[in-house]
PDB file of N, CA and C in Angstrom:
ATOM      1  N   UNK A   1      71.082-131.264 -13.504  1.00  0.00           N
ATOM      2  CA  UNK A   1      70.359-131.687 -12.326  1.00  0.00           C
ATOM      3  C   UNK A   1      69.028-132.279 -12.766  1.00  0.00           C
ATOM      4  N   UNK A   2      68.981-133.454 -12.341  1.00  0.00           N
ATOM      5  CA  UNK A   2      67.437-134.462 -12.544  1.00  0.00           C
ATOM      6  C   UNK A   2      66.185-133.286 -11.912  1.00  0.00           C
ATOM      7  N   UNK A   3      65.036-133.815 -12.361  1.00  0.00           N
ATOM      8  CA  UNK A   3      64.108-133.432 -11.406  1.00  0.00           C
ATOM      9  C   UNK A   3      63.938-134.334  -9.362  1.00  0.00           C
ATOM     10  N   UNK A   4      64.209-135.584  -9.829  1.00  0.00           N
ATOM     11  CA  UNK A   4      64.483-135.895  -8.948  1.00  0.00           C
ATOM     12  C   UNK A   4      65.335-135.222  -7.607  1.00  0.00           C
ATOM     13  N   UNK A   5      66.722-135.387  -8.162  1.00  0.00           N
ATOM     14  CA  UNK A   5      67.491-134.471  -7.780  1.00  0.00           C
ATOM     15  C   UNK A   5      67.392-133.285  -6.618  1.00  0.00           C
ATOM     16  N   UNK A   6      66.581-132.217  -7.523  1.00  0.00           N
ATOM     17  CA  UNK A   6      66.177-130.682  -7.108  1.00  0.00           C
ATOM     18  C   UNK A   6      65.326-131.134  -6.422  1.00  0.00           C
ATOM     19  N   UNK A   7      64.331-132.169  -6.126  1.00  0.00           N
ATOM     20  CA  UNK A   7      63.219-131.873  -5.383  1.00  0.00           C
ATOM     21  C   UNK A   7      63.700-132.792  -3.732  1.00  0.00           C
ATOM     22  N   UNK A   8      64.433-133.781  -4.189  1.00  0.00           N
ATOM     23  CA  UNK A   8      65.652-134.182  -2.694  1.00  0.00           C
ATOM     24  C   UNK A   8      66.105-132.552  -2.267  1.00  0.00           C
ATOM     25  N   UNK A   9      66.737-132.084  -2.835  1.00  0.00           N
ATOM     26  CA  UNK A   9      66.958-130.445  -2.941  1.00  0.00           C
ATOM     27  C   UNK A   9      66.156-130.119  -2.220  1.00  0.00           C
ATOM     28  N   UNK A  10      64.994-129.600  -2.228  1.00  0.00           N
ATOM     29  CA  UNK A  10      64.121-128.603  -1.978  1.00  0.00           C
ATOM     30  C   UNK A  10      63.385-129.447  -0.497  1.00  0.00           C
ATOM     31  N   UNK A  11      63.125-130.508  -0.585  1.00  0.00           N
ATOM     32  CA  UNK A  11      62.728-130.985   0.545  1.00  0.00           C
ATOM     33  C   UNK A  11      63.486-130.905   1.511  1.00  0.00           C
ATOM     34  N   UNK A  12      64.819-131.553   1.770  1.00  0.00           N
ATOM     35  CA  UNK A  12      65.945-131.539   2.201  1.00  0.00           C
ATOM     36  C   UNK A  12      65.793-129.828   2.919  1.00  0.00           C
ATOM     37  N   UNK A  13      66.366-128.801   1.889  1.00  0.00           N
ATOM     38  CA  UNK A  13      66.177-127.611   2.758  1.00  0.00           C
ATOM     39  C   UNK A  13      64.732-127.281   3.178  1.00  0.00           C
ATOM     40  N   UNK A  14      63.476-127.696   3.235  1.00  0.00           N
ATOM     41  CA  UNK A  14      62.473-127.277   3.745  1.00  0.00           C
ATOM     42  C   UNK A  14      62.838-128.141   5.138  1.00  0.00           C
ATOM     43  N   UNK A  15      63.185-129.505   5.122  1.00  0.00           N
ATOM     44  CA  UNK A  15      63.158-130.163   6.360  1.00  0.00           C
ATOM     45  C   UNK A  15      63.967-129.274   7.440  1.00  0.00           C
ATOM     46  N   UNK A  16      65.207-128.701   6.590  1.00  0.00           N
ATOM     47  CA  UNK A  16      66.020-128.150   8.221  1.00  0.00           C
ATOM     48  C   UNK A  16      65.725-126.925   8.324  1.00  0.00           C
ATOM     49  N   UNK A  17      64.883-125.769   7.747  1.00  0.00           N
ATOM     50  CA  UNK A  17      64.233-125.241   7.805  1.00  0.00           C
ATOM     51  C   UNK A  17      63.331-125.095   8.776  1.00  0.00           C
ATOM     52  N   UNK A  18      62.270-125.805   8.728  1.00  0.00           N
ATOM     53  CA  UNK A  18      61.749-126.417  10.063  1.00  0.00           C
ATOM     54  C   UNK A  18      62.275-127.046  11.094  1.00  0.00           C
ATOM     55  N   UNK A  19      63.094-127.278  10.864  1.00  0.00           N
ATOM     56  CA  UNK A  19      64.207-127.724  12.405  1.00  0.00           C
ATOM     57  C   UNK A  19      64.420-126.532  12.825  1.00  0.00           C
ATOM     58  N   UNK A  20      64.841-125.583  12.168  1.00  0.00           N
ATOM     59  CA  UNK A  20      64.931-124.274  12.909  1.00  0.00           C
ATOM     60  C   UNK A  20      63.904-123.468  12.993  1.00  0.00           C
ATOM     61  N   UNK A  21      63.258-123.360  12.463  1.00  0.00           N
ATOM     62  CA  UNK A  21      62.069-122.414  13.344  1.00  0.00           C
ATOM     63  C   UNK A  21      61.342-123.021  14.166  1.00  0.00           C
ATOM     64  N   UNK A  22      61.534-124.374  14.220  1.00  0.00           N
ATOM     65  CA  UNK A  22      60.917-125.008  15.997  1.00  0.00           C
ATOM     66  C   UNK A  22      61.779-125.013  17.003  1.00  0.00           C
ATOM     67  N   UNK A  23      63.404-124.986  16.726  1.00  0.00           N
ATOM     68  CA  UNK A  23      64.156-124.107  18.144  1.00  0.00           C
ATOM     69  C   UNK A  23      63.801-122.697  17.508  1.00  0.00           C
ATOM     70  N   UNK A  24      63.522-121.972  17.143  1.00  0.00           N
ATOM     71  CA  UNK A  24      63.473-120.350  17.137  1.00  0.00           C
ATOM     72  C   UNK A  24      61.864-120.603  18.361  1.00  0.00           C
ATOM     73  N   UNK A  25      60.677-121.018  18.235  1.00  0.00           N
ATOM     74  CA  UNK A  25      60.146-121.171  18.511  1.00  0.00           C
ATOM     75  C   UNK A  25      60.111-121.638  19.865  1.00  0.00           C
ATOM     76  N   UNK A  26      61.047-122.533  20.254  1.00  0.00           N
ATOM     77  CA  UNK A  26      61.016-122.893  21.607  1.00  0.00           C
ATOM     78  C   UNK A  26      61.783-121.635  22.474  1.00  0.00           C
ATOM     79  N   UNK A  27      62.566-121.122  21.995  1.00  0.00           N
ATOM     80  CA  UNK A  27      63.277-120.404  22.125  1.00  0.00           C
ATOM     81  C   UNK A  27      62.826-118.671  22.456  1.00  0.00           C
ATOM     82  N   UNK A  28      61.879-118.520  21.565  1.00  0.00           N
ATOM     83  CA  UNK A  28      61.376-117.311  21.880  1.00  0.00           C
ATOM     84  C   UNK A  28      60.351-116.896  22.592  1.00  0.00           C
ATOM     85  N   UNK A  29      60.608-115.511  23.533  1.00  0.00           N
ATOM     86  CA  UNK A  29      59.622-115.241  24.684  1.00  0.00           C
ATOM     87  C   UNK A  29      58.831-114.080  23.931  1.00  0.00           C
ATOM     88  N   UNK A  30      58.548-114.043  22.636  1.00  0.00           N
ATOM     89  CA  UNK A  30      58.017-112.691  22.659  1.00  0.00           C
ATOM     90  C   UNK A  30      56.607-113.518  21.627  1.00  0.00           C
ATOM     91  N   UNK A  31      55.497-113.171  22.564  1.00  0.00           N
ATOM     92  CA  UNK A  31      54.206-113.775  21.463  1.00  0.00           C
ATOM     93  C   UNK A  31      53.923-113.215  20.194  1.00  0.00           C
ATOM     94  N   UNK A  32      54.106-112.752  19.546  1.00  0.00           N
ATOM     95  CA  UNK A  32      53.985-112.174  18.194  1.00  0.00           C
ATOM     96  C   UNK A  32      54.790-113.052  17.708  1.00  0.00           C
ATOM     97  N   UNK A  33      56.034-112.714  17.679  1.00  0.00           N
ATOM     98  CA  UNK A  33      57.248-113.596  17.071  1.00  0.00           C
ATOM     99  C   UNK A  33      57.017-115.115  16.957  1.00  0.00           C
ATOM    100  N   UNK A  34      56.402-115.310  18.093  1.00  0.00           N
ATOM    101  CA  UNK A  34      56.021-116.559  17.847  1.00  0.00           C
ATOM    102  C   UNK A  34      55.084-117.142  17.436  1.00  0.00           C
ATOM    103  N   UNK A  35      54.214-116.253  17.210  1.00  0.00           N
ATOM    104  CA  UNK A  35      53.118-116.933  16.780  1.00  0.00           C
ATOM    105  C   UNK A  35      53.442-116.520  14.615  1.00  0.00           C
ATOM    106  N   UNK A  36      54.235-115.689  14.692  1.00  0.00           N
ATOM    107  CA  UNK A  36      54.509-116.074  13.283  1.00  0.00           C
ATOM    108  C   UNK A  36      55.117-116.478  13.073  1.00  0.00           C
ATOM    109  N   UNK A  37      55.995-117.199  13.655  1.00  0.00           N
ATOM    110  CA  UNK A  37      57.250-118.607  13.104  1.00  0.00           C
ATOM    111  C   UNK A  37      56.293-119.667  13.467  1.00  0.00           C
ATOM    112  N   UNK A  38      55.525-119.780  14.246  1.00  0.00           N
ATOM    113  CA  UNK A  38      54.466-121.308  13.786  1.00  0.00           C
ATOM    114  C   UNK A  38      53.542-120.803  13.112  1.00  0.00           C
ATOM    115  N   UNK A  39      53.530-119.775  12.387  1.00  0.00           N
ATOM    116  CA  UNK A  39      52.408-120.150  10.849  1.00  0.00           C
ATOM    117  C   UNK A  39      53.213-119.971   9.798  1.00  0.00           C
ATOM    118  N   UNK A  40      54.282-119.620   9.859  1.00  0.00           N
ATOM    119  CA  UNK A  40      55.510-120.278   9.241  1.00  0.00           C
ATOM    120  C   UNK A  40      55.814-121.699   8.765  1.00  0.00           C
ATOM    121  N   UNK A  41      56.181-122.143  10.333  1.00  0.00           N
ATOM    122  CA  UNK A  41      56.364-123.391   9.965  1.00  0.00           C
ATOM    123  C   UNK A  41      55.540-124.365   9.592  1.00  0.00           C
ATOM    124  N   UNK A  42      54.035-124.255   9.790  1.00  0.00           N
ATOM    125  CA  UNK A  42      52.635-125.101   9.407  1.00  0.00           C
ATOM    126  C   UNK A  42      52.972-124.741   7.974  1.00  0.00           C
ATOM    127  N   UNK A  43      53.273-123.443   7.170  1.00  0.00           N
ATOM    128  CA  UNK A  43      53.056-123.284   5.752  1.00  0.00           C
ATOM    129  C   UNK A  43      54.135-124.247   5.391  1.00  0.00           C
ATOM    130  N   UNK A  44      55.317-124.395   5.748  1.00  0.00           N
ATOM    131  CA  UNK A  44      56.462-125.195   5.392  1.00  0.00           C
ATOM    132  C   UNK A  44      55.969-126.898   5.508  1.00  0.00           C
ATOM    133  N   UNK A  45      55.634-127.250   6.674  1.00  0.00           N
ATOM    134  CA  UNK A  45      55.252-128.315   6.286  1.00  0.00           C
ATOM    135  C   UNK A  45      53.873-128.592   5.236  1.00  0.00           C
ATOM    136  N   UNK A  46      53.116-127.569   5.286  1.00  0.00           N
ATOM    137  CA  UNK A  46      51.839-127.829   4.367  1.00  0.00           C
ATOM    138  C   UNK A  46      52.955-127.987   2.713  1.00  0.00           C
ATOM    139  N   UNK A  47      54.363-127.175   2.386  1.00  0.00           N
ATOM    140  CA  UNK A  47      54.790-127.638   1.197  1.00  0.00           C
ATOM    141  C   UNK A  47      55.564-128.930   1.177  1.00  0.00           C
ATOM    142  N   UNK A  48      55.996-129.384   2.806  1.00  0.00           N
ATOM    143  CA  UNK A  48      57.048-130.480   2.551  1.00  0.00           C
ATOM    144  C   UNK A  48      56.180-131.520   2.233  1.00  0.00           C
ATOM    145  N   UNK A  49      54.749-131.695   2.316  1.00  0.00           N
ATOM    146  CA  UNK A  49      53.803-132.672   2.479  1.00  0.00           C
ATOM    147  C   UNK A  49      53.480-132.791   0.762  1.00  0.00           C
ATOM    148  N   UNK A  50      53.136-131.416   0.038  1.00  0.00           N
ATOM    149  CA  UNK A  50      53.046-131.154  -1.486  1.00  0.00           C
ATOM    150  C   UNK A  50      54.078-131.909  -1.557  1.00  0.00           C
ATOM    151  N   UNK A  51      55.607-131.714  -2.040  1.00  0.00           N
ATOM    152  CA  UNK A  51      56.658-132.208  -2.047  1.00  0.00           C
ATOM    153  C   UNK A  51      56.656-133.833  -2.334  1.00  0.00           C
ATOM    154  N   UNK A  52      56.457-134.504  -0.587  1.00  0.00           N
ATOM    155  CA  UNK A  52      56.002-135.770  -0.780  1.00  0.00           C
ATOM    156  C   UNK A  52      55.235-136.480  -1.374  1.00  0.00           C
ATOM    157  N   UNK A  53      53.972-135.916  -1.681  1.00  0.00           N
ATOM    158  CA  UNK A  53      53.169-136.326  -2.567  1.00  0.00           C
ATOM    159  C   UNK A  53      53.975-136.489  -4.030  1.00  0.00           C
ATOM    160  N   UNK A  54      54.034-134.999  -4.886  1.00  0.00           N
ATOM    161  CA  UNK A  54      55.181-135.028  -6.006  1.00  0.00           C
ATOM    162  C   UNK A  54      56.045-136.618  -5.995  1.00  0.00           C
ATOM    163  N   UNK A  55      56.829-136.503  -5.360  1.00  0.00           N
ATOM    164  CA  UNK A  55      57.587-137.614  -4.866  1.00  0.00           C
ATOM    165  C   UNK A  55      57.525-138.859  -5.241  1.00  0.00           C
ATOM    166  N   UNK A  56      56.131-139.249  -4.237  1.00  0.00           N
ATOM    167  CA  UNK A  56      55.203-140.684  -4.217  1.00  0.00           C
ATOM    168  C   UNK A  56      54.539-140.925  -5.397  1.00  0.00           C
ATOM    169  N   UNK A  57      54.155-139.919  -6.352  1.00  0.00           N
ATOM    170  CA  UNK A  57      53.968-139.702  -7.608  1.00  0.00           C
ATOM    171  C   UNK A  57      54.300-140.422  -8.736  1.00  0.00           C
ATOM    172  N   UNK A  58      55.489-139.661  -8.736  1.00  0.00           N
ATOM    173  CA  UNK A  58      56.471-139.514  -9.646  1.00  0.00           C
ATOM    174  C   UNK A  58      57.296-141.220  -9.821  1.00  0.00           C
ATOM    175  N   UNK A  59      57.003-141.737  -8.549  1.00  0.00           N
ATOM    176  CA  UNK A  59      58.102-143.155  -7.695  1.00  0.00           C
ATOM    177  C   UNK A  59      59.434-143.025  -7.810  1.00  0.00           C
ATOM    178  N   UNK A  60      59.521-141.296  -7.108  1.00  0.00           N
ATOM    179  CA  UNK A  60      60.915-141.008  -6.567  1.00  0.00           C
ATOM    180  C   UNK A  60      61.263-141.140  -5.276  1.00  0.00           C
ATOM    181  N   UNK A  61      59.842-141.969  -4.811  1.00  0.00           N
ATOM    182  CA  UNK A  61      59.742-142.277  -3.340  1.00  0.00           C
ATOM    183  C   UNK A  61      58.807-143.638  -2.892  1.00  0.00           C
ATOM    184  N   UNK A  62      59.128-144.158  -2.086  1.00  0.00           N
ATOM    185  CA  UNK A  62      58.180-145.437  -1.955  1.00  0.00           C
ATOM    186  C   UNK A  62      58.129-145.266  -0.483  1.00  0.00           C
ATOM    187  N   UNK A  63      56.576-145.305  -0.008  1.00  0.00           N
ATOM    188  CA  UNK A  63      56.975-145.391   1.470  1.00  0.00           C
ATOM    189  C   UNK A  63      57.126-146.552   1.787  1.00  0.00           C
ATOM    190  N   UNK A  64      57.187-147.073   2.940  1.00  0.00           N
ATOM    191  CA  UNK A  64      57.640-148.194   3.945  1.00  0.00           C
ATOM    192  C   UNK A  64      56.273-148.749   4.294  1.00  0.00           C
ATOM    193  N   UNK A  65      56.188-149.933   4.287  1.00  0.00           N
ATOM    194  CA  UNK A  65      54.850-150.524   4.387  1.00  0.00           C
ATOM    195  C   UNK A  65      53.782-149.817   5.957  1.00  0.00           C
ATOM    196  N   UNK A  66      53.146-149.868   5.710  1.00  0.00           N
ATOM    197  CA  UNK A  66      52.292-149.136   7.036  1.00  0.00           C
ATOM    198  C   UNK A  66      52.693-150.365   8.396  1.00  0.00           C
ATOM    199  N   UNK A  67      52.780-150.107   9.280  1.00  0.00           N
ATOM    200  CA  UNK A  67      53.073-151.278  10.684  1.00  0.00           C
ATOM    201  C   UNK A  67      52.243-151.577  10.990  1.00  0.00           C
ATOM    202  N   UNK A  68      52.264-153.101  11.284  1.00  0.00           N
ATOM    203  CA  UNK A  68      51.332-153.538  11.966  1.00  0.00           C
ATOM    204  C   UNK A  68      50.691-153.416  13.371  1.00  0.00           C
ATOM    205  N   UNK A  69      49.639-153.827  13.874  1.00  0.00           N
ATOM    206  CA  UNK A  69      48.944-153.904  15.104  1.00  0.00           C
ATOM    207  C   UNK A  69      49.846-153.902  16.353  1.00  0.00           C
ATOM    208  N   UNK A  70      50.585-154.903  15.574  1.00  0.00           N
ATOM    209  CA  UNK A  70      51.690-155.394  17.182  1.00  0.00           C
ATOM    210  C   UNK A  70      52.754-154.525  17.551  1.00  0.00           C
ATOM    211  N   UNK A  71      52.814-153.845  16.071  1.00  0.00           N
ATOM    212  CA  UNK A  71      54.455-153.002  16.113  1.00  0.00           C
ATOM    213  C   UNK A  71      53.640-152.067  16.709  1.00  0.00           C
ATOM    214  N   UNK A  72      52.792-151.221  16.421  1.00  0.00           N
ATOM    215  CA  UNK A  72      51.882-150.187  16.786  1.00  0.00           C
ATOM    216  C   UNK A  72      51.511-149.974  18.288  1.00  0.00           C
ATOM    217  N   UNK A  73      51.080-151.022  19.194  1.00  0.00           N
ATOM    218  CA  UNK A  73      51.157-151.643  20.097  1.00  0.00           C
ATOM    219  C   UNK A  73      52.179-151.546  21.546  1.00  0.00           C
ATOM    220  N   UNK A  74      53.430-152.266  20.342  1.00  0.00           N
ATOM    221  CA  UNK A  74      54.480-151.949  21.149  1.00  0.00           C
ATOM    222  C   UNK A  74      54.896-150.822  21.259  1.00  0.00           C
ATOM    223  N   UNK A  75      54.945-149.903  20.628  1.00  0.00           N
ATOM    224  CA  UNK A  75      55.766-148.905  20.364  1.00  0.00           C
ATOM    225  C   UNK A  75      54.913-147.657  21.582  1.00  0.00           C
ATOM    226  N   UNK A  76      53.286-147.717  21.215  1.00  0.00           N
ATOM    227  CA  UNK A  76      52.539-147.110  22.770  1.00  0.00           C
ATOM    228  C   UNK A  76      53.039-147.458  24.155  1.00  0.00           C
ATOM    229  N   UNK A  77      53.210-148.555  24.226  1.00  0.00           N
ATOM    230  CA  UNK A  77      53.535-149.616  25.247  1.00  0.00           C
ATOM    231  C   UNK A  77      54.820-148.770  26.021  1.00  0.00           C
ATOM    232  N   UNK A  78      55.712-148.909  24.832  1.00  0.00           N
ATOM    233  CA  UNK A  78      57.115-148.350  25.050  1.00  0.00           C
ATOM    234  C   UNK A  78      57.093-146.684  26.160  1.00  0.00           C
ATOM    235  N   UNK A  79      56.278-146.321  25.051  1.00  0.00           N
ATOM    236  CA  UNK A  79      56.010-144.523  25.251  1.00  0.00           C
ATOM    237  C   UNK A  79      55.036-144.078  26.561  1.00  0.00           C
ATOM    238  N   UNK A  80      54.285-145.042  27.103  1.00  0.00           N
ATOM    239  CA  UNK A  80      53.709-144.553  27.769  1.00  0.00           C
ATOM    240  C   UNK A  80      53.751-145.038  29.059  1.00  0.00           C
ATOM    241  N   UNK A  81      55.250-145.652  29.412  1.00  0.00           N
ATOM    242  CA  UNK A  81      55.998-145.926  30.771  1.00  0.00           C
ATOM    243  C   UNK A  81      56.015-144.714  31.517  1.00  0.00           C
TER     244      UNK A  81
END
């Protein structure tokens, strides 16, 4: 296994990870519980973000050019019908 590889790996399960503890989260009526599955999940994304960085690093990742004004624009436009 590449390093590459393992860290698709590891992101990958941090992402659905956090898919589920934000339905556990929507989901649950008891405030304790919930308030520690969202400092949960803030710690998870504070590593999926490490991760990405690694990533962008390494140029096992390239992001997508930033959007422009207009795309930016539209896309408010869209959302706030």
């Amino acid at each position: 296994m590449t390093e590459k590889v393992a860290l698709d790996d590891v992101l990958s399960c941090t992402n659905s990870t956090i898919t589920m503890i934000n339905y556990a989260i929507q989901q649950s009526n008891n405030k304790n519980f919930r308030d520690t599955l969202v400092t949960s999940r803030n710690k998870l994304e504070d590593l999926q973000w490490e991760i990405y960085l690694i990533n962008k690093e390494k140029g096992y990742y390239v992001p997508a050019a930033p959007a422009g004004e207009a795309d930016v624009e539209q896309v408010k436009n869209a959302i706030s019908m």
